[in-house]
C-alpha atoms as a PDB file:
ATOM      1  CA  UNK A   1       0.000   0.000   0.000  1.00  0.00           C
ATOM      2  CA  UNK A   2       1.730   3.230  -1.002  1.00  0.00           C
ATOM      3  CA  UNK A   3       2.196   6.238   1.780  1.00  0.00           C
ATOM      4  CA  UNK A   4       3.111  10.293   0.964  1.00  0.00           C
ATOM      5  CA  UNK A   5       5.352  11.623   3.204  1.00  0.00           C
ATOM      6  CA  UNK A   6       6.615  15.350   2.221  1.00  0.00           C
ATOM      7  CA  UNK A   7       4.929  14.642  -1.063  1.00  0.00           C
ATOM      8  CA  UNK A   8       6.997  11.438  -2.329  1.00  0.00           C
ATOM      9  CA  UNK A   9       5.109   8.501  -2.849  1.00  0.00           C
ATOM     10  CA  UNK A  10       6.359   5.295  -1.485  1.00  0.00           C
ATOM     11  CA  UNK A  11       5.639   2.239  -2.739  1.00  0.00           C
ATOM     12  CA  UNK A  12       6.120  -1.589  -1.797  1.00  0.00           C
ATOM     13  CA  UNK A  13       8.391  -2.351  -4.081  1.00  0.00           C
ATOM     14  CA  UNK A  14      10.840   0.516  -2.638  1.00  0.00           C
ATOM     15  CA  UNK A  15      11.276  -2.007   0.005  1.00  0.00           C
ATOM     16  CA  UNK A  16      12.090  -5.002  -2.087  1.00  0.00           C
ATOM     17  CA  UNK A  17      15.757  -5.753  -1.182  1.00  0.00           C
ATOM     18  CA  UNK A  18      17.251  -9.116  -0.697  1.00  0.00           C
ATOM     19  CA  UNK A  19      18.283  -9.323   3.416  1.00  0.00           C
ATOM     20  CA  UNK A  20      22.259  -9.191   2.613  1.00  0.00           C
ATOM     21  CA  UNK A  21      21.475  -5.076   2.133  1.00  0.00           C
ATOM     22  CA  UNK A  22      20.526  -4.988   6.307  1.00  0.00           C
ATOM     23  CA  UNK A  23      22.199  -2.798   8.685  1.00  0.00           C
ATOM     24  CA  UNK A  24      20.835  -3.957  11.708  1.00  0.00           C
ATOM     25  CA  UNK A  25      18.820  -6.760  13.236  1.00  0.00           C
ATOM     26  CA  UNK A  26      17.532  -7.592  16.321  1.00  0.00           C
ATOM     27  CA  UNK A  27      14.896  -8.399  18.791  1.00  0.00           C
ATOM     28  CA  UNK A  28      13.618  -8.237  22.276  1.00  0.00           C
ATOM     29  CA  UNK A  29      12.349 -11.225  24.356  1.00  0.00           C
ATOM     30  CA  UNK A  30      10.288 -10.923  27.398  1.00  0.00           C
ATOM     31  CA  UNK A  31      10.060 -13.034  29.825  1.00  0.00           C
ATOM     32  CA  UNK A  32      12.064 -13.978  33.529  1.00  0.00           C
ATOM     33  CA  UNK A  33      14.370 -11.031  32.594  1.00  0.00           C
ATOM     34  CA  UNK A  34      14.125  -8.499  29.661  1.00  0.00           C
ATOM     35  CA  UNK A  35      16.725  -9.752  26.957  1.00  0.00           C
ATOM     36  CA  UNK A  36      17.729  -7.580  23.777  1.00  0.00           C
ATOM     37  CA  UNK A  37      19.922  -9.356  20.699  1.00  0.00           C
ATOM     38  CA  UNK A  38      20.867  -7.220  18.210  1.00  0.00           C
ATOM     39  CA  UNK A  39      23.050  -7.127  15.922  1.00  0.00           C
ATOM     40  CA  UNK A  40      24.715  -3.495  13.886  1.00  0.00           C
ATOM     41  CA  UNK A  41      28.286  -4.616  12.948  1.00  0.00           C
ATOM     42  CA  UNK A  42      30.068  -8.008  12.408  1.00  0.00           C
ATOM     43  CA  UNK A  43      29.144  -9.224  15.899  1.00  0.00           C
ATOM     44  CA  UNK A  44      26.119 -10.297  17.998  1.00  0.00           C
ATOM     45  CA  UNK A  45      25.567  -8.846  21.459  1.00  0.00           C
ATOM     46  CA  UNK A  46      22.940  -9.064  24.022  1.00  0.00           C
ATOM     47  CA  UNK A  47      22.039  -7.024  26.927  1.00  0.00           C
ATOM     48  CA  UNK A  48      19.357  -7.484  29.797  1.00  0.00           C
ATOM     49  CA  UNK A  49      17.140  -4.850  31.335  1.00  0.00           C
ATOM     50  CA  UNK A  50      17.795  -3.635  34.839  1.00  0.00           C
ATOM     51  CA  UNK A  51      14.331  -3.630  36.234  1.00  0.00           C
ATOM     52  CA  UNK A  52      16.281  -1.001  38.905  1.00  0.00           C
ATOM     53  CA  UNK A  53      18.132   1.235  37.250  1.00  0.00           C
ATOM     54  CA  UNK A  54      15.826   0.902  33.464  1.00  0.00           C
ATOM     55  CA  UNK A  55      19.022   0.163  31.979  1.00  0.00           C
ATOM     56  CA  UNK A  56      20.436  -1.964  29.521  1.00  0.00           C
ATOM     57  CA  UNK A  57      23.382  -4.202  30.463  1.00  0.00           C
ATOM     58  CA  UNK A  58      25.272  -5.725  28.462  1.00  0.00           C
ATOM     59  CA  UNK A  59      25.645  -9.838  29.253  1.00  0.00           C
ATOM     60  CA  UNK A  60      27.204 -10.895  26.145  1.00  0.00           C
ATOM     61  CA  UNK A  61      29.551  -9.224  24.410  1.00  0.00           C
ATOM     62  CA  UNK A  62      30.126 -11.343  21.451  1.00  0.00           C
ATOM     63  CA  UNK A  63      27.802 -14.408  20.467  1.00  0.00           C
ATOM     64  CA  UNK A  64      29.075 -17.542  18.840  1.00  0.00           C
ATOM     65  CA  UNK A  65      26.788 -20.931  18.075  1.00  0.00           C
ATOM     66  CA  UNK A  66      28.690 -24.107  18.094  1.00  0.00           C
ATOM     67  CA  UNK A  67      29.084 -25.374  14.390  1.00  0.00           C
ATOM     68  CA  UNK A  68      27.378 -28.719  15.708  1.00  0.00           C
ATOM     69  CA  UNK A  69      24.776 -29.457  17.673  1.00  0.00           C
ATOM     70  CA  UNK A  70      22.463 -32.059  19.103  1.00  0.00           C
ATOM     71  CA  UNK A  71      19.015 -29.883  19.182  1.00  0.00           C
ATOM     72  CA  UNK A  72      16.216 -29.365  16.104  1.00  0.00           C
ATOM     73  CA  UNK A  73      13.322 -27.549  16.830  1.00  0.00           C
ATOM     74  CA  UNK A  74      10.331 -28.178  14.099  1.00  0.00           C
ATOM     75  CA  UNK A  75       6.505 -28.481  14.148  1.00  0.00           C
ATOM     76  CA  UNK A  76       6.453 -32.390  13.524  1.00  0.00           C
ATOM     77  CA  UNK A  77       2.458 -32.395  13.222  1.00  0.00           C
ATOM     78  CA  UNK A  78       3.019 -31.258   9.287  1.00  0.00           C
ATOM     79  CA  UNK A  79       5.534 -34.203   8.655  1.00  0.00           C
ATOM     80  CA  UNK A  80       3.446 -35.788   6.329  1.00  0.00           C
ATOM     81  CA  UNK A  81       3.456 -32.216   4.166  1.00  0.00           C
ATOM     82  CA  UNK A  82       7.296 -31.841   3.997  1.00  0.00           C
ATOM     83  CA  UNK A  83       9.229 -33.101   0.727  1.00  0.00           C
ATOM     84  CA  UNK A  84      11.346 -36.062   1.040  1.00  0.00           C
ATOM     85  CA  UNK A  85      14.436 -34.961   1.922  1.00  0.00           C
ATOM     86  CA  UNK A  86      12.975 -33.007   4.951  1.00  0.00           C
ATOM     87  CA  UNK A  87      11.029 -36.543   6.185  1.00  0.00           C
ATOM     88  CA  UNK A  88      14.166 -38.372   5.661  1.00  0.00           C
ATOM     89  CA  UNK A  89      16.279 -35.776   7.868  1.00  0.00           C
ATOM     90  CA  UNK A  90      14.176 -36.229  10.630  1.00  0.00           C
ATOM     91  CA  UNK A  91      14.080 -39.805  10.481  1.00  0.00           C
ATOM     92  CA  UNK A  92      17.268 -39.581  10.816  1.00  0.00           C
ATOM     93  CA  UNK A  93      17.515 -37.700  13.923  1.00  0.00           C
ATOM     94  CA  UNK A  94      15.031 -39.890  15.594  1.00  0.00           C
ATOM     95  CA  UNK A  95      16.536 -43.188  14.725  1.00  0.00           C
ATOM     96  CA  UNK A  96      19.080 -41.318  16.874  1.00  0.00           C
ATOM     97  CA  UNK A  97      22.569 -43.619  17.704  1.00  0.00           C
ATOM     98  CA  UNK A  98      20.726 -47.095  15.949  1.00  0.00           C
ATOM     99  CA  UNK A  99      20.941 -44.516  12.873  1.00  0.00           C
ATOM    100  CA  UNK A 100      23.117 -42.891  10.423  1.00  0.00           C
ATOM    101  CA  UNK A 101      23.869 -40.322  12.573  1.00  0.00           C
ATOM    102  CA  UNK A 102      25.296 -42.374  15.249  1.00  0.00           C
ATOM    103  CA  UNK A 103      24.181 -40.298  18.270  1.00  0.00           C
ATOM    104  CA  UNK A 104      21.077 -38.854  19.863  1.00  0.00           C
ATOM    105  CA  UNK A 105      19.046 -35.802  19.093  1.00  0.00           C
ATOM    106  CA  UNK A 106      16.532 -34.026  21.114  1.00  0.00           C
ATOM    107  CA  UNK A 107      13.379 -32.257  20.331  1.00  0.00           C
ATOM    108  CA  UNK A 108      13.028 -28.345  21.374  1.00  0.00           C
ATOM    109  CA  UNK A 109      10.079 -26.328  20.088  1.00  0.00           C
ATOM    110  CA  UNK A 110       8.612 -23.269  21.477  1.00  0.00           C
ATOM    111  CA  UNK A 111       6.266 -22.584  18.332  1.00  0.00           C
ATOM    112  CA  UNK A 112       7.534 -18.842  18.368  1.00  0.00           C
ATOM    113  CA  UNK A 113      10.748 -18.150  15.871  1.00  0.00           C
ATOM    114  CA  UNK A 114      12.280 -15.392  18.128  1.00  0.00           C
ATOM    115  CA  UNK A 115      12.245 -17.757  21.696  1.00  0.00           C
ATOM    116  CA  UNK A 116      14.009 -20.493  19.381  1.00  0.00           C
ATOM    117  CA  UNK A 117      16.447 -18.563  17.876  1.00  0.00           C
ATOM    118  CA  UNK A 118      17.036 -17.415  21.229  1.00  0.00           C
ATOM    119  CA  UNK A 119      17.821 -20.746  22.661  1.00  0.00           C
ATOM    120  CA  UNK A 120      19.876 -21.654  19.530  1.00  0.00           C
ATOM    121  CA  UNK A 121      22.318 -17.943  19.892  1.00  0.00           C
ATOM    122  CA  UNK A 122      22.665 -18.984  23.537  1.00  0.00           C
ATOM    123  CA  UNK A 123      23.336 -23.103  23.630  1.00  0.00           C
ATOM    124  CA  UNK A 124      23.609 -23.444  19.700  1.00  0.00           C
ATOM    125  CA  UNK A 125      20.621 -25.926  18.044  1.00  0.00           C
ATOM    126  CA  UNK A 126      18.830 -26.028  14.712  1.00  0.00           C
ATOM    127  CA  UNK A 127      15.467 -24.697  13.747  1.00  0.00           C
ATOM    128  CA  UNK A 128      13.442 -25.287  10.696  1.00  0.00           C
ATOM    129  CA  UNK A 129       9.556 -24.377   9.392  1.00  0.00           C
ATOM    130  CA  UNK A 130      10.270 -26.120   6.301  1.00  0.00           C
ATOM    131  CA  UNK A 131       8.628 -26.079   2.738  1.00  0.00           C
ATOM    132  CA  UNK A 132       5.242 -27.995   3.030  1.00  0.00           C
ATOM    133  CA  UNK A 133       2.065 -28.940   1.011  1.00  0.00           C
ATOM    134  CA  UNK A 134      -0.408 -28.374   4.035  1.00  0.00           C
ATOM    135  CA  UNK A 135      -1.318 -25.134   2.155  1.00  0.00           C
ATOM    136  CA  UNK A 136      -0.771 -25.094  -1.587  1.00  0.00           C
ATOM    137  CA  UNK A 137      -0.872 -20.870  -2.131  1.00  0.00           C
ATOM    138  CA  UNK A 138       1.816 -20.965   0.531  1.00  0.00           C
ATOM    139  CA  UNK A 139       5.891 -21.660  -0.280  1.00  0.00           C
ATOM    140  CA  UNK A 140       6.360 -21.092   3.723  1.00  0.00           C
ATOM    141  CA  UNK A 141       4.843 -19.796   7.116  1.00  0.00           C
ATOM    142  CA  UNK A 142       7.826 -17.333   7.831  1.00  0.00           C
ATOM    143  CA  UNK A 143       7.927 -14.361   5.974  1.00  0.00           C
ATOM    144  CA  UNK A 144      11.628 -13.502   4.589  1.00  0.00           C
ATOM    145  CA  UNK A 145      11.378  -9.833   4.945  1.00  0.00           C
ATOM    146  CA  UNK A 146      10.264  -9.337   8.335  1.00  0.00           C
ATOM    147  CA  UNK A 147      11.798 -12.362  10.023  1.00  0.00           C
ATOM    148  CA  UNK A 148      13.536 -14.780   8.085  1.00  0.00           C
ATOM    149  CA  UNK A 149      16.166 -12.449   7.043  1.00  0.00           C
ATOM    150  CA  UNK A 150      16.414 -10.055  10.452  1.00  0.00           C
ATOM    151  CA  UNK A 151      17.031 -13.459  12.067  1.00  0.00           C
ATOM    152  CA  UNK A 152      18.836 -15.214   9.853  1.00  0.00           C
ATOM    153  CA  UNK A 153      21.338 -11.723   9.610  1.00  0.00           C
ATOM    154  CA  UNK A 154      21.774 -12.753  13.929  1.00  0.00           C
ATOM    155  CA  UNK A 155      22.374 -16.079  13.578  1.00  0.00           C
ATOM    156  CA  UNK A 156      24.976 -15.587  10.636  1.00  0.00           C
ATOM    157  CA  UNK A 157      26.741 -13.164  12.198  1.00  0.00           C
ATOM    158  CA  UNK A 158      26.583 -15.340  15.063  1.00  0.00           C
ATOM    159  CA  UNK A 159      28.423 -18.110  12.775  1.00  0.00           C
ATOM    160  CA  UNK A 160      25.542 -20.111  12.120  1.00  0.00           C
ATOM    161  CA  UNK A 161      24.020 -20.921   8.759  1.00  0.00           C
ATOM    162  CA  UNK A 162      20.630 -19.999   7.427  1.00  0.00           C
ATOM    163  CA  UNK A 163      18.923 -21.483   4.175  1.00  0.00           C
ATOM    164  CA  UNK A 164      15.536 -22.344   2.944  1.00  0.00           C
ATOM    165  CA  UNK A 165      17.108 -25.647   2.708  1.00  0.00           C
ATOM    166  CA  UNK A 166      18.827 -24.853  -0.157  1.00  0.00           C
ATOM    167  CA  UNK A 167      19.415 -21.217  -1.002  1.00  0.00           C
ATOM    168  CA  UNK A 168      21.430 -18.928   1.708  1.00  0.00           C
ATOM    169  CA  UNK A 169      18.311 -16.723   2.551  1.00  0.00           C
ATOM    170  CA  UNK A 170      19.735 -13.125   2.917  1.00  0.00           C
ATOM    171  CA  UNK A 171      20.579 -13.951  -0.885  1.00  0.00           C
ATOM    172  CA  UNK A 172      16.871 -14.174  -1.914  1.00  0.00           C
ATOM    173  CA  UNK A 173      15.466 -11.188  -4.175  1.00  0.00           C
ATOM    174  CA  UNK A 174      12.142 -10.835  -2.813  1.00  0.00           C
ATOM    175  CA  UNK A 175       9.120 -10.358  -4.946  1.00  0.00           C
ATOM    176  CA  UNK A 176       6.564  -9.136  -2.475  1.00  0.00           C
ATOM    177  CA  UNK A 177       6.473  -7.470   1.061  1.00  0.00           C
ATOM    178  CA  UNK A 178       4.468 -10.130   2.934  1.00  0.00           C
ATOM    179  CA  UNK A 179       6.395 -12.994   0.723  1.00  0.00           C
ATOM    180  CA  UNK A 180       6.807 -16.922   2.819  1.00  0.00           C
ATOM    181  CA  UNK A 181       9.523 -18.765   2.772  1.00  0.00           C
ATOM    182  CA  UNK A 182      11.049 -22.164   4.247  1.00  0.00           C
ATOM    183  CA  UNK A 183      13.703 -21.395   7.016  1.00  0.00           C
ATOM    184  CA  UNK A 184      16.354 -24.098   8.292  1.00  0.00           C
ATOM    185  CA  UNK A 185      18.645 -22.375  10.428  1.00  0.00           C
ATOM    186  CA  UNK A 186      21.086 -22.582  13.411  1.00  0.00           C
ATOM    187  CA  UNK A 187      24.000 -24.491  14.071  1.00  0.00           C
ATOM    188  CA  UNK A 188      26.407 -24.326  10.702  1.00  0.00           C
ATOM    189  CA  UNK A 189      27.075 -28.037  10.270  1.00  0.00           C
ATOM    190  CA  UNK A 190      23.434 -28.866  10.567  1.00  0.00           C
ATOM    191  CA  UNK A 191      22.317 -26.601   7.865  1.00  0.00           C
ATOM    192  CA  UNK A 192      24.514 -27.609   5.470  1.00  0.00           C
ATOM    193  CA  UNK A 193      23.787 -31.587   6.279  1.00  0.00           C
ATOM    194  CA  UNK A 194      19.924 -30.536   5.536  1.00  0.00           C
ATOM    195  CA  UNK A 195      21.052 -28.603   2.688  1.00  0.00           C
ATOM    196  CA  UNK A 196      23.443 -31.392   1.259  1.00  0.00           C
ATOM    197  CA  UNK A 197      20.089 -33.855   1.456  1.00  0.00           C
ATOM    198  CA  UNK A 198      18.173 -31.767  -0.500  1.00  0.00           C
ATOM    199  CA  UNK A 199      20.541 -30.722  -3.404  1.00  0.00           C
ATOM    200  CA  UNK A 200      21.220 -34.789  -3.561  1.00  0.00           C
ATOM    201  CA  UNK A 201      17.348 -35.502  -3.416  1.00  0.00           C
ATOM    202  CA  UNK A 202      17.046 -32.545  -6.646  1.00  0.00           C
ATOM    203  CA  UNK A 203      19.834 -34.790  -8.383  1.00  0.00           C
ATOM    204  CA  UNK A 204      18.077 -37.896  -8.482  1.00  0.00           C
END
């Protein structure tokens, strides 16, 4: 919907940049203690409110997720919607040490983005809403502009990985304000793994 503003139009499509143009990123969780991320330079920091003085103090001065991890968070209620590859990850994880993987994985899901990115900046993990079929009008249930790529810009500059399984997200040129997308992100290793099953999956 276009605005004026000093009498220049503005348009949609003025906003229509792929997320690798961001400044800035960040968000604010609320909860036990008031916790900002954000994120302006080449680093992630966090700082927590002081209910006492209504300041902001800084707790974390330079955030870094382990490359590996033993943690996914996903919705598993839509696995018969997700593509092959995606089923055949998580079978993987759950067939745990009897598996391919060799060792155990366990299951964390909040069912809100920013509390499980949270939990992944501070103890590392993996979280994906993956591509499904549940809704056919609908590539994904996260929009890129206005949260896949502010918190895939933390978790990268955290030194974690984010993709839509396949495509390093921040790279997509988007085509509408409110566009979806699939989001795998987190822990480096783990993104590429879910990445590498996909582009093999394509090749077949």
């Amino acid at each position: 919907m276009p605005y004026e503003r000093q009498g220049q139009t503005s348009e949609n499509s003025d906003y229509l940049q792929a997320g690798n143009k961001q400044l800035a990123a960040g968000y604010l969780l609320y909860g036990t203690s008031t916790v900002l991320a954000l994120t302006i330079a080449d680093k992630v920091v966090m700082f927590s409110l002081d209910p006492e003085t209504e300041n902001y103090v800084l707790i974390e001065d330079n955030v870094q997720i382990d490359v590996d991890t033993s943690e996914y968070a996903i919705n598993s209620s839509n696995y018969r919607y997700w593509r092959a590859p995606m089923q055949q990850y998580i079978d993987e994880l759950i067939a745990g040490e009897t598996g391919v993987r060799g060792r155990d994985f366990n299951t964390r899901w909040v069912a809100a983005m920013v509390g499980d990115v949270h939990r992944i900046l501070c103890r590392g993990g993996l979280f994906t809403y993956p591509f499904d079929t549940k809704y056919a009008h609908k590539a994904g249930k996260l929009r890129l502009m206005y949260e896949a790529n502010p918190m895939s810009l933390l978790i990268e500059r955290a030194g974690g990985g984010a993709t839509d399984a396949v495509n390093r997200i921040l790279d997509i040129e988007p085509t509408d304000i409110h566009q979806r997308v699939p989001v795998v992100l987190g822990s480096k290793n783990e993104v590429n793994y879910v990445k590498d099953l996909h582009v093999n999956y394509s090749e077949k």
